[in-house]
C-alpha atoms as a PDB file:
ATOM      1  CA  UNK A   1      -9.281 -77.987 -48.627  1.00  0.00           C
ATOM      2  CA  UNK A   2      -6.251 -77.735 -51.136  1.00  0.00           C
ATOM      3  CA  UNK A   3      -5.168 -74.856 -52.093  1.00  0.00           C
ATOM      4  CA  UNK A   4      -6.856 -75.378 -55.600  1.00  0.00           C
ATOM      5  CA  UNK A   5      -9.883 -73.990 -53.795  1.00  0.00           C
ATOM      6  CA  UNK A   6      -8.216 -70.412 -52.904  1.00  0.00           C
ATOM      7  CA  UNK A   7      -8.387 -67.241 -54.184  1.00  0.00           C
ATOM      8  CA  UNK A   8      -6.107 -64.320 -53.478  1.00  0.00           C
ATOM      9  CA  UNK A   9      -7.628 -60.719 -53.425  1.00  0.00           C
ATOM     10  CA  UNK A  10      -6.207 -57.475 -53.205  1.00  0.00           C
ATOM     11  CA  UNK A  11      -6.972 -53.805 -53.996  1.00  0.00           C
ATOM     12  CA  UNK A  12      -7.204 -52.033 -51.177  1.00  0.00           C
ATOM     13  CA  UNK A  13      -4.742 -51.932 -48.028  1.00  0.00           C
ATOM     14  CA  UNK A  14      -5.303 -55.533 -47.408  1.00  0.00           C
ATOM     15  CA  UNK A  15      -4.405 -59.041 -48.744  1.00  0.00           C
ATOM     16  CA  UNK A  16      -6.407 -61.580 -48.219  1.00  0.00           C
ATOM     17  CA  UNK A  17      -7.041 -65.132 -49.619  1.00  0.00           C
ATOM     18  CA  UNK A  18     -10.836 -66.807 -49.685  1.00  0.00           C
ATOM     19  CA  UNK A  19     -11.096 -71.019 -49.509  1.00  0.00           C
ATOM     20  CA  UNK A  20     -14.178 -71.525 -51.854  1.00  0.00           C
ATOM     21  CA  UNK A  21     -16.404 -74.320 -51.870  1.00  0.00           C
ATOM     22  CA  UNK A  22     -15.897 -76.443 -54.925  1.00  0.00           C
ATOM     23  CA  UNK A  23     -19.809 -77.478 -55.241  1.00  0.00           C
ATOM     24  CA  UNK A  24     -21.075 -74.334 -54.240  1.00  0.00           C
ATOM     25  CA  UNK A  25     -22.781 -74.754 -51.265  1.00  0.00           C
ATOM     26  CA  UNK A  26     -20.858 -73.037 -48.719  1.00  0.00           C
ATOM     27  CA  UNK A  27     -20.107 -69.543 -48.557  1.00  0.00           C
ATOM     28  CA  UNK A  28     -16.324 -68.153 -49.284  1.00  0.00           C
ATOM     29  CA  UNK A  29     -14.820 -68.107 -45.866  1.00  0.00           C
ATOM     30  CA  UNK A  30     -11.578 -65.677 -45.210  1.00  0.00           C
ATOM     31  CA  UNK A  31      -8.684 -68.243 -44.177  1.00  0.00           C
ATOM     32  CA  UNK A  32      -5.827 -65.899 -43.783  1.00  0.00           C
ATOM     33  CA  UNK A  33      -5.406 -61.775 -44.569  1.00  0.00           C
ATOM     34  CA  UNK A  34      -2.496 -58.913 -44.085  1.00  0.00           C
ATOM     35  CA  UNK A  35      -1.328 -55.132 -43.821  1.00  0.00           C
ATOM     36  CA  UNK A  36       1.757 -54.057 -43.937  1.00  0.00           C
ATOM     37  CA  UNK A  37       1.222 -53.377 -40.207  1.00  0.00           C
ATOM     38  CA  UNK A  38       1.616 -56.819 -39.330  1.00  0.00           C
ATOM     39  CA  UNK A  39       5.087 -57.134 -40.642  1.00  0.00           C
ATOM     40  CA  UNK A  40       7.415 -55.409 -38.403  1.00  0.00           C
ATOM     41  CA  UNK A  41      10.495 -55.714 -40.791  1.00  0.00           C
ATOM     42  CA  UNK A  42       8.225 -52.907 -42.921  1.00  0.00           C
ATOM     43  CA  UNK A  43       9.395 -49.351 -41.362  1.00  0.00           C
ATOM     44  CA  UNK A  44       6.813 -47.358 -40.118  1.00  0.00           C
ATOM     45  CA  UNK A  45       7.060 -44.845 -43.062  1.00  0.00           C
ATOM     46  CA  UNK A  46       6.491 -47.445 -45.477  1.00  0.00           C
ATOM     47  CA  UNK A  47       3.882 -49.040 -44.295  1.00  0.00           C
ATOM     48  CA  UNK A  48       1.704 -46.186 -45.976  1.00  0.00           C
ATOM     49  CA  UNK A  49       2.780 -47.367 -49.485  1.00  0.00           C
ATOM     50  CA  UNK A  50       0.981 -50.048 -49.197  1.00  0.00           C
ATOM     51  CA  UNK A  51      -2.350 -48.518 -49.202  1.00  0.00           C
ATOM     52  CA  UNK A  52      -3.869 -49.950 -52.487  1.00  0.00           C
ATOM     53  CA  UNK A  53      -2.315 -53.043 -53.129  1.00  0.00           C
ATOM     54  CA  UNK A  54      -2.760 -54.490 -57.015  1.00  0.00           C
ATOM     55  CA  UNK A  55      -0.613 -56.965 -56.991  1.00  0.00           C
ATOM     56  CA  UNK A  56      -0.875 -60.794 -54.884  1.00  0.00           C
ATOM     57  CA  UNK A  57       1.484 -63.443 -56.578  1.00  0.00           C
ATOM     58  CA  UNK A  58       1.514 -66.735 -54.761  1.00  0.00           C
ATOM     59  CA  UNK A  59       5.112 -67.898 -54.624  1.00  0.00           C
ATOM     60  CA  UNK A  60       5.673 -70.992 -52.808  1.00  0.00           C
ATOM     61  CA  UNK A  61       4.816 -70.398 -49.264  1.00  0.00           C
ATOM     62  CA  UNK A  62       4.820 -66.659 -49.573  1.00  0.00           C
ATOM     63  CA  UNK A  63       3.281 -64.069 -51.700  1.00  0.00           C
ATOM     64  CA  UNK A  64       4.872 -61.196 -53.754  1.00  0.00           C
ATOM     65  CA  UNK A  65       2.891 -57.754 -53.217  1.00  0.00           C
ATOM     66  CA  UNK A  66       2.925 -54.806 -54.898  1.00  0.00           C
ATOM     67  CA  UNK A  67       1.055 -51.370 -54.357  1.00  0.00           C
ATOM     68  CA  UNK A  68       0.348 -48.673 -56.872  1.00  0.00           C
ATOM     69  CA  UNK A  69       1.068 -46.396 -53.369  1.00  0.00           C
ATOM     70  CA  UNK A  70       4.577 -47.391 -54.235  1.00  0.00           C
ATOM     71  CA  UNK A  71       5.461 -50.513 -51.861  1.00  0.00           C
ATOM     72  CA  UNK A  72       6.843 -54.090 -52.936  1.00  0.00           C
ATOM     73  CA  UNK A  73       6.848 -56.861 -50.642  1.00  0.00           C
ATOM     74  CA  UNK A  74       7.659 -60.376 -50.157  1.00  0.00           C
ATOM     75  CA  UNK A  75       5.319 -62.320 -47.318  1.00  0.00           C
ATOM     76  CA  UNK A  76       6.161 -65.395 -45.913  1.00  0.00           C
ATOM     77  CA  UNK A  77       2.539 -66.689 -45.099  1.00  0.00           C
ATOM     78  CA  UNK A  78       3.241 -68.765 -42.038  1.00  0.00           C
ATOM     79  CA  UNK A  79       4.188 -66.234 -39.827  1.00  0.00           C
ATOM     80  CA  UNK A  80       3.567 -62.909 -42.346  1.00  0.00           C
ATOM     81  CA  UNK A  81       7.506 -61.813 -41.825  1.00  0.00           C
ATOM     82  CA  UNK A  82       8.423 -59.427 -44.461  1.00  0.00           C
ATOM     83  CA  UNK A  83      11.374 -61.451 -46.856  1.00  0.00           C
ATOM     84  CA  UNK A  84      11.845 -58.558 -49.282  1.00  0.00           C
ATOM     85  CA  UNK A  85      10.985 -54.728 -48.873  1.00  0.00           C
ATOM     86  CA  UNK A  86      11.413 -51.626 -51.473  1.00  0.00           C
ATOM     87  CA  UNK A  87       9.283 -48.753 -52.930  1.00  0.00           C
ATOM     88  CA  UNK A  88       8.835 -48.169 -56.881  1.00  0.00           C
ATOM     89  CA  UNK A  89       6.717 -45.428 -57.725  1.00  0.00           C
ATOM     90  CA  UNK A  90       3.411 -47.140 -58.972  1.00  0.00           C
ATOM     91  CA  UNK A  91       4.385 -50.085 -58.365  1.00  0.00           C
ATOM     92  CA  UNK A  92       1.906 -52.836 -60.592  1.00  0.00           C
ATOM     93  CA  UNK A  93       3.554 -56.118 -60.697  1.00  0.00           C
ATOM     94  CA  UNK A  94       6.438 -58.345 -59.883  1.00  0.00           C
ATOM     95  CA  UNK A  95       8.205 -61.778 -59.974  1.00  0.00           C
ATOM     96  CA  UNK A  96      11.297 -63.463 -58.930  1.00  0.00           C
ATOM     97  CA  UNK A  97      14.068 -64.039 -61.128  1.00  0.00           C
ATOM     98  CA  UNK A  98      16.748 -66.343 -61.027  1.00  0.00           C
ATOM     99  CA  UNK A  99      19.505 -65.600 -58.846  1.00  0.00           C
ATOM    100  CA  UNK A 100      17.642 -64.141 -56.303  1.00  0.00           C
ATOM    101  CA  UNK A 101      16.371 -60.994 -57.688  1.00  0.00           C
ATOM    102  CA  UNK A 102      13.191 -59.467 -57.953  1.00  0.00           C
ATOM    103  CA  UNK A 103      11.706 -57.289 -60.999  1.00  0.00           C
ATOM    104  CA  UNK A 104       9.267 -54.801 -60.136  1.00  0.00           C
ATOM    105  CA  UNK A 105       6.948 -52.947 -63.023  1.00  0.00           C
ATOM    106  CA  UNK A 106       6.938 -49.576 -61.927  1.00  0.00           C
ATOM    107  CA  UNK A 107       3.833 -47.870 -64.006  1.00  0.00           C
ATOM    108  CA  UNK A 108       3.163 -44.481 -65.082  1.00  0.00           C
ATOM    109  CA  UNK A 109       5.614 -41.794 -63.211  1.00  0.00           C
ATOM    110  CA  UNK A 110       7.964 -44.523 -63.165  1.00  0.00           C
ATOM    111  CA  UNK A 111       7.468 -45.662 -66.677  1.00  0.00           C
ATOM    112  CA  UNK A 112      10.081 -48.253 -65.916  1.00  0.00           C
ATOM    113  CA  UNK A 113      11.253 -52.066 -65.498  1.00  0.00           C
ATOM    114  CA  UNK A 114      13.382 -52.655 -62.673  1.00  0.00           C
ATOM    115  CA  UNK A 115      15.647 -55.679 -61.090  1.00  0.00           C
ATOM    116  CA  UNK A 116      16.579 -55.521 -57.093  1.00  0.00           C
ATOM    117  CA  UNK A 117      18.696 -58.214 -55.346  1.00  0.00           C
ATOM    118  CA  UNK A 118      16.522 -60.429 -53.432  1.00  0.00           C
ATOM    119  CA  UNK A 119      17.654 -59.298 -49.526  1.00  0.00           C
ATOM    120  CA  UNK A 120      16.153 -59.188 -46.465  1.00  0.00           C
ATOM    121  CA  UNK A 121      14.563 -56.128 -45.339  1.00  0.00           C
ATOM    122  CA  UNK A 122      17.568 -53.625 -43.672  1.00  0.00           C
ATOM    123  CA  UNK A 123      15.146 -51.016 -42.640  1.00  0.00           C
ATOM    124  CA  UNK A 124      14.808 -49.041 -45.742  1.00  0.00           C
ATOM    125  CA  UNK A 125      13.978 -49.981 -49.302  1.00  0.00           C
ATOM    126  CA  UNK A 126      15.985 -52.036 -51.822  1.00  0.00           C
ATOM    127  CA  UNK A 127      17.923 -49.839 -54.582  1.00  0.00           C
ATOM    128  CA  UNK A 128      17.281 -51.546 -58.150  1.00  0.00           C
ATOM    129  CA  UNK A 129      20.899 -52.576 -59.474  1.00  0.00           C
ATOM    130  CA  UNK A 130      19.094 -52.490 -62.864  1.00  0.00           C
ATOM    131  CA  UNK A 131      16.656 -51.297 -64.819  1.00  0.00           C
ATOM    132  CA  UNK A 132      14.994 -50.634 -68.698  1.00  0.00           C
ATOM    133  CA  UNK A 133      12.589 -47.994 -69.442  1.00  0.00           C
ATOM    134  CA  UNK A 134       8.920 -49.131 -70.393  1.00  0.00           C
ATOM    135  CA  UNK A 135       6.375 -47.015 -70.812  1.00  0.00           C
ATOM    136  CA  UNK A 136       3.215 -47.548 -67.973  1.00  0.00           C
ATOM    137  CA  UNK A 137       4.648 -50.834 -66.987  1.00  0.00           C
ATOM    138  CA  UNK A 138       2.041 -52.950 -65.688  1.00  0.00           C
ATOM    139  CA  UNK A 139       2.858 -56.872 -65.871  1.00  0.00           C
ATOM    140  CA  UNK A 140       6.419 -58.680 -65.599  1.00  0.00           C
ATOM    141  CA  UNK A 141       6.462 -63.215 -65.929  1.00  0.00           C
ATOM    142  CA  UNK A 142      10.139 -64.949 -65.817  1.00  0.00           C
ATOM    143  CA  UNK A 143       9.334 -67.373 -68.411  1.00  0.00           C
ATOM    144  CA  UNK A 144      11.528 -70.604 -67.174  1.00  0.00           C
ATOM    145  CA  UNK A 145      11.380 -72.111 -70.637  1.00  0.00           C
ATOM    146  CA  UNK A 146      12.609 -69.172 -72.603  1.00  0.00           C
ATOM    147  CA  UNK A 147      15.273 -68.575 -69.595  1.00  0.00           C
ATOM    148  CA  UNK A 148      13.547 -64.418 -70.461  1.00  0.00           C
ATOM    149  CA  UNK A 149      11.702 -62.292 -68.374  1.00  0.00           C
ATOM    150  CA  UNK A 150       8.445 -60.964 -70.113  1.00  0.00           C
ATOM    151  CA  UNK A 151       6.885 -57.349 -69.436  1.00  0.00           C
ATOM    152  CA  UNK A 152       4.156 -55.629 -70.239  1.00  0.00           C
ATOM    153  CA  UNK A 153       3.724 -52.031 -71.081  1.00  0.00           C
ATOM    154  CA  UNK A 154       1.255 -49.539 -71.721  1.00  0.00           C
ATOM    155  CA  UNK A 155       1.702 -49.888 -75.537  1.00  0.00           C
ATOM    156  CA  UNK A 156       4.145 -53.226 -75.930  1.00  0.00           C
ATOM    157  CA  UNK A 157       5.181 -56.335 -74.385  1.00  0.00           C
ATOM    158  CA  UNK A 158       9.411 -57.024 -74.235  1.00  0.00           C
ATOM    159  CA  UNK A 159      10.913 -59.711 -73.816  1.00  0.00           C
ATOM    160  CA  UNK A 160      14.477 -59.102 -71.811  1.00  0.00           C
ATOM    161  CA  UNK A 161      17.714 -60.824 -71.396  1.00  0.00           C
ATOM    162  CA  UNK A 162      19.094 -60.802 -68.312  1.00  0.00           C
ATOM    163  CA  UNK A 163      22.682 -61.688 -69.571  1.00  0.00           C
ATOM    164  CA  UNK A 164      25.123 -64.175 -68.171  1.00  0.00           C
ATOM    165  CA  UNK A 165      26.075 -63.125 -64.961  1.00  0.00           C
ATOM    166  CA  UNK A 166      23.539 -63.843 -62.005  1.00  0.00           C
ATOM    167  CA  UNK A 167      24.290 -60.698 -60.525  1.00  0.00           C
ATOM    168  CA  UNK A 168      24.430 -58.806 -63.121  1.00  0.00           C
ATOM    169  CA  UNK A 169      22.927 -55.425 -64.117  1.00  0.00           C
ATOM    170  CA  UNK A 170      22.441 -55.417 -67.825  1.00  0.00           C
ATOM    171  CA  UNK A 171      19.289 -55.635 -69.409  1.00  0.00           C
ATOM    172  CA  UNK A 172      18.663 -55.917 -72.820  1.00  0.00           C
ATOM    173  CA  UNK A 173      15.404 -56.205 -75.457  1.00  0.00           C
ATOM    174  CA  UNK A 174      15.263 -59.319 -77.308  1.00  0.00           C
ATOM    175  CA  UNK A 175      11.896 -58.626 -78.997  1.00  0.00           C
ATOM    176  CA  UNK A 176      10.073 -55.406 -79.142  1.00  0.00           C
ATOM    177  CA  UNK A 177       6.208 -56.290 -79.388  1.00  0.00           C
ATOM    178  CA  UNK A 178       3.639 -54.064 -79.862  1.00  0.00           C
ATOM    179  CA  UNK A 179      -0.287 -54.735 -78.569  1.00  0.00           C
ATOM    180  CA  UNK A 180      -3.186 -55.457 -81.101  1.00  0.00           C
ATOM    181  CA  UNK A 181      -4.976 -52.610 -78.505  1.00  0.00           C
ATOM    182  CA  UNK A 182      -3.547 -49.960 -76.589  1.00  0.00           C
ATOM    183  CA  UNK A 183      -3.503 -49.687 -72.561  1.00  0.00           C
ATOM    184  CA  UNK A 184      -2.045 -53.239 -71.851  1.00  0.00           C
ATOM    185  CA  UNK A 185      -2.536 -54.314 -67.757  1.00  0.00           C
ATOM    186  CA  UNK A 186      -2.662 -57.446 -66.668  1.00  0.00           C
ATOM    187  CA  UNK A 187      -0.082 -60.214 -67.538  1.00  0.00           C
ATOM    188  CA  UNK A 188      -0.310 -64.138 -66.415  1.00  0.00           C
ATOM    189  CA  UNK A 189       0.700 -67.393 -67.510  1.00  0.00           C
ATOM    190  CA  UNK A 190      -1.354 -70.304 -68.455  1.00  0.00           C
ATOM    191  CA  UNK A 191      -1.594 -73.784 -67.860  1.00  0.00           C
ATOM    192  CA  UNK A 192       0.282 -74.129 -71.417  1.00  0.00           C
ATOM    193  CA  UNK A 193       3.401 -72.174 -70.556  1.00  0.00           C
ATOM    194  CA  UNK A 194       4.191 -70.804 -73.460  1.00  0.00           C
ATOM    195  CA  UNK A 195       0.366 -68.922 -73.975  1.00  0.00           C
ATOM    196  CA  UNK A 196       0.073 -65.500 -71.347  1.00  0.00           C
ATOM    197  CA  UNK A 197      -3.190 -63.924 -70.934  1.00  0.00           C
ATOM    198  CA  UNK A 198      -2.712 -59.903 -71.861  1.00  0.00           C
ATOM    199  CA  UNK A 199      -5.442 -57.417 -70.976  1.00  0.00           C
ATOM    200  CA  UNK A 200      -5.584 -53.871 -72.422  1.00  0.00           C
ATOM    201  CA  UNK A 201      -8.126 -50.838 -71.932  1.00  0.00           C
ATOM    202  CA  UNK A 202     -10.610 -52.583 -74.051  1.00  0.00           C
ATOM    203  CA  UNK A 203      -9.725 -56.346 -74.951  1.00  0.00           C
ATOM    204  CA  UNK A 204      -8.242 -59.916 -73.330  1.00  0.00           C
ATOM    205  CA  UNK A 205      -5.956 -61.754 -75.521  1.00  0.00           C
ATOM    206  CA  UNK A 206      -4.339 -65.321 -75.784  1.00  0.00           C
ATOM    207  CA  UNK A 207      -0.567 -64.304 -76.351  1.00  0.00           C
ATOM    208  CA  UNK A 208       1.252 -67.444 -77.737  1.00  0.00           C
ATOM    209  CA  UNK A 209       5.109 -66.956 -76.899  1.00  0.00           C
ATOM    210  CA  UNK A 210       6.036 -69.131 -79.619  1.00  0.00           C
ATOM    211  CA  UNK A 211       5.429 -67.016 -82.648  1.00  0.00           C
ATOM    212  CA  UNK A 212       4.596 -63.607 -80.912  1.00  0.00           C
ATOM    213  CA  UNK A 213       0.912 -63.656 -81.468  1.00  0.00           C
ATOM    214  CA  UNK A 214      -2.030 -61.885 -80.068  1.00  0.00           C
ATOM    215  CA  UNK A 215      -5.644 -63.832 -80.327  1.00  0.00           C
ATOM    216  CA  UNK A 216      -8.546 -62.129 -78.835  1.00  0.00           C
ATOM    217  CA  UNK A 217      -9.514 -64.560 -75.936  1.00  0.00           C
ATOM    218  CA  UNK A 218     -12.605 -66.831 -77.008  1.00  0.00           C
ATOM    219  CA  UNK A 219     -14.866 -64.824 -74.463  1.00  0.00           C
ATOM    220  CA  UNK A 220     -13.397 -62.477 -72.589  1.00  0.00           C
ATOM    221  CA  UNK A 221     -11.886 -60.420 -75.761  1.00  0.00           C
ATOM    222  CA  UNK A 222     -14.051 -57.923 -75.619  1.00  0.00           C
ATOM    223  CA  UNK A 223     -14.746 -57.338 -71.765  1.00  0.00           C
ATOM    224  CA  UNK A 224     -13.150 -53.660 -70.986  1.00  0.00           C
ATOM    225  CA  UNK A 225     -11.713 -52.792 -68.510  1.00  0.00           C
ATOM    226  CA  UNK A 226      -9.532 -56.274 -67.517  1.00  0.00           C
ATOM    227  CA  UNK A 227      -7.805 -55.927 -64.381  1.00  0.00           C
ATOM    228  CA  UNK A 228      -6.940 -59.416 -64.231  1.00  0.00           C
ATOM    229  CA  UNK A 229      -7.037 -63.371 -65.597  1.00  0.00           C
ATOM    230  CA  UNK A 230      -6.108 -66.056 -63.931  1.00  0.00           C
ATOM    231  CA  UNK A 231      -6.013 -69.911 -65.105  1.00  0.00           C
ATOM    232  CA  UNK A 232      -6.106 -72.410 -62.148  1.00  0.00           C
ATOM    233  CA  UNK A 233      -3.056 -74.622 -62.635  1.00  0.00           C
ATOM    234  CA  UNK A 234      -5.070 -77.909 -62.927  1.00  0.00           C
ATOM    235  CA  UNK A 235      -8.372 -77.662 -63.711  1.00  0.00           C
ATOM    236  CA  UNK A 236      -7.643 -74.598 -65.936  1.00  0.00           C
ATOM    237  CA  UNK A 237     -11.035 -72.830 -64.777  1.00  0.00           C
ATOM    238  CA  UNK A 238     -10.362 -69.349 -65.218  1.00  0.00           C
ATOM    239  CA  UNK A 239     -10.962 -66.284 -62.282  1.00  0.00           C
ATOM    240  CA  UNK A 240     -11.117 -62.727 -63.559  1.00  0.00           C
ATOM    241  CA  UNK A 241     -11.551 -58.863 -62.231  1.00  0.00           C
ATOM    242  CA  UNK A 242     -13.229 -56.308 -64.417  1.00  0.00           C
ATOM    243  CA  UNK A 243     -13.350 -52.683 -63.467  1.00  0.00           C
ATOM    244  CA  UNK A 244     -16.944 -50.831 -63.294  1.00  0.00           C
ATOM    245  CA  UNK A 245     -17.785 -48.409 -66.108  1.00  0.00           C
ATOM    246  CA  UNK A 246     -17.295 -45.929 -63.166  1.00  0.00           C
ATOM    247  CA  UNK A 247     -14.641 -47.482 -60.732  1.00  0.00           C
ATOM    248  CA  UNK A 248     -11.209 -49.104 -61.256  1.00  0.00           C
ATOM    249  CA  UNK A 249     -12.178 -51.598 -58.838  1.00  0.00           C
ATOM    250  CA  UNK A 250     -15.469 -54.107 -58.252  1.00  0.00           C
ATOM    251  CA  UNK A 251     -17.181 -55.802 -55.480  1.00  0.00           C
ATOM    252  CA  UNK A 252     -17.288 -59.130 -57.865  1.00  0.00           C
ATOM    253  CA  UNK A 253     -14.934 -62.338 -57.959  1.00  0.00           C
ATOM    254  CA  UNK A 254     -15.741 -63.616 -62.033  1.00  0.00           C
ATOM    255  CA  UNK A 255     -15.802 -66.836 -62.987  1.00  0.00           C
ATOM    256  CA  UNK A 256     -15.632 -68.684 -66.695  1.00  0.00           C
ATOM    257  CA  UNK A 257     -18.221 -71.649 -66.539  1.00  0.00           C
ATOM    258  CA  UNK A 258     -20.789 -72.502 -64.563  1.00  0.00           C
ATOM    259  CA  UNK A 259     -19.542 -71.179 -61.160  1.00  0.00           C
ATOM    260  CA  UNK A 260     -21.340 -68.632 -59.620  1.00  0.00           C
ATOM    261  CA  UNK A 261     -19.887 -65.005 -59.224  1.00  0.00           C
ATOM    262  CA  UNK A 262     -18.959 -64.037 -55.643  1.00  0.00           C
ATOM    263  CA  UNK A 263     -20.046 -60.708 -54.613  1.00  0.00           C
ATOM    264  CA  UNK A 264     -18.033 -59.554 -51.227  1.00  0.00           C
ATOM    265  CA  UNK A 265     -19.780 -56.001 -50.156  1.00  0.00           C
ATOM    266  CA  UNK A 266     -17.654 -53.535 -48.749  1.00  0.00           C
ATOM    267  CA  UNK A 267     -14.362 -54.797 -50.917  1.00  0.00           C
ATOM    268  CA  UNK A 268     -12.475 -52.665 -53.554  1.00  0.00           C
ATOM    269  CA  UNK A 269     -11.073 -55.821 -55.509  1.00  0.00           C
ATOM    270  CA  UNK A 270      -8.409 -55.101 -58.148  1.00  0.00           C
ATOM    271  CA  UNK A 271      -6.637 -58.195 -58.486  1.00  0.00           C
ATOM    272  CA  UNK A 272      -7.795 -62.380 -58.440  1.00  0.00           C
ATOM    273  CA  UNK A 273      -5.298 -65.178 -58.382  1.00  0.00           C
ATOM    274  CA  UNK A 274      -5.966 -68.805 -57.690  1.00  0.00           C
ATOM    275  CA  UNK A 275      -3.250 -70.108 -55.401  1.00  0.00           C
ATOM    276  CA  UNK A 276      -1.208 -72.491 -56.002  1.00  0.00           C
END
């Protein structure tokens, strides 16, 4: 199968991606999985930050993790080799940035943005050569078109300059924009690049980049407790997490359309991306 037909799970202490069967008929099989245990380049103390993972970007041939226990990693798939290695207290989200550097949104207790130089692991974590404060920050996109990285916070989304200089380490705030709802949490990019889909506490929006505004999503808007949205870069059926009323996490993969849900017994789920 292509990788169309993947989804990428995390939440608890491991990472693991699930090749669905388009018509259905088939149950989700587990094609490939990690810890931080099987990546040597991770020291043995920080392997324990990686204990509730809540982040699982695909990136090429690898995938960007992060951990609200604190750790942020970079996985090369084919062989699970740790690329990129540091600790950011609550650690939500991430992306790479031009230049090779990283930006990690370190959540509440951090209540920061922060940009590392993209190295290989040297035994213990990465120090951020740059950073912005943001409130319980939860999501962070580089938005190629814009040539701006966009991050979400508890209460607003900003959209930062990185400056001139590659290697640089000044940020700065080009807009300032505050959320419809409070508690924002999960940021992602559609198939239309300049439209992100923002969750908060209580809602799901359609953000459209181009004049800085919030719709509430057609049907998700109001489904609390969001922890994530995903659009499948062809097809543009969308995957989704929701909380329980009780729980942070779910046993349930959620699907818009006419695909069934996929219950998986046993799993704290957090976060669902399609891979590409």
């Amino acid at each position: 199968m292509s990788a169309k037909d993947r989804l990428i799970c995390c939440g608890g202490a491991e990472v693991f991606i699930l090749e669905i069967d388009p018509d259905q008929t088939k149950a989700p099989e587990l094609v490939w999985s990690w810890k931080a245990e099987d990546s040597p380049e991770i020291p043995e103390a920080g392997k324990r930050s990686f204990a509730t993972t809540d982040e699982c970007k695909p990136i090429g041939g690898s995938l960007l993790i992060t951990s609200s226990s604190g750790g942020v990693a970079l996985i090369r798939r084919s062989d699970k080799r740790c690329q990129f290695y540091t600790e950011a207290k609550n650690a939500h989200s991430a992306c790479l940035l031009p230049g090779d550097r990283v930006a990690v949104a370190s959540s509440f207790g951090g209540d920061e943005l922060l940009v590392y130089k993209l190295a290989r692991p040297s035994g213990s974590p990465a120090k951020p050569v740059a950073r912005i404060l943001l409130r319980g920050a939860h999501g962070a996109i580089w938005d190629e078109e814009s040539k701006r990285l966009w991050a979400l916070g508890s209460d607003e989304l900003l959209l930062v300059d990185l400056g001139d200089e590659p290697t640089g380490s000044t940020l700065s705030v080009d807009q300032r924009i505050e959320l419809p709802t409070p508690g924002g949490h999960d940021l992602s990019q559609s198939r239309e690049t300049f439209v992100f889909f923002v969750t908060t506490n209580e809602h799901v929006y359609r953000f459209d980049a181009r004049d800085a505004r919030f719709t509430p999503h057609p049907i998700l808007a109001d489904r609390p407790k969001g922890k994530s949205v995903s659009e499948h870069p062809q097809t543009s059926e969308i995957v989704y997490h929701q909380g329980t009323p009780e729980n942070w996490w779910s046993d349930r993969i959620r699907f818009l359309g006419d695909r069934e849900d996929i219950q998986i017994p046993g799993r704290r789920l957090y976060k669902v991306r399609w891979d590409r």
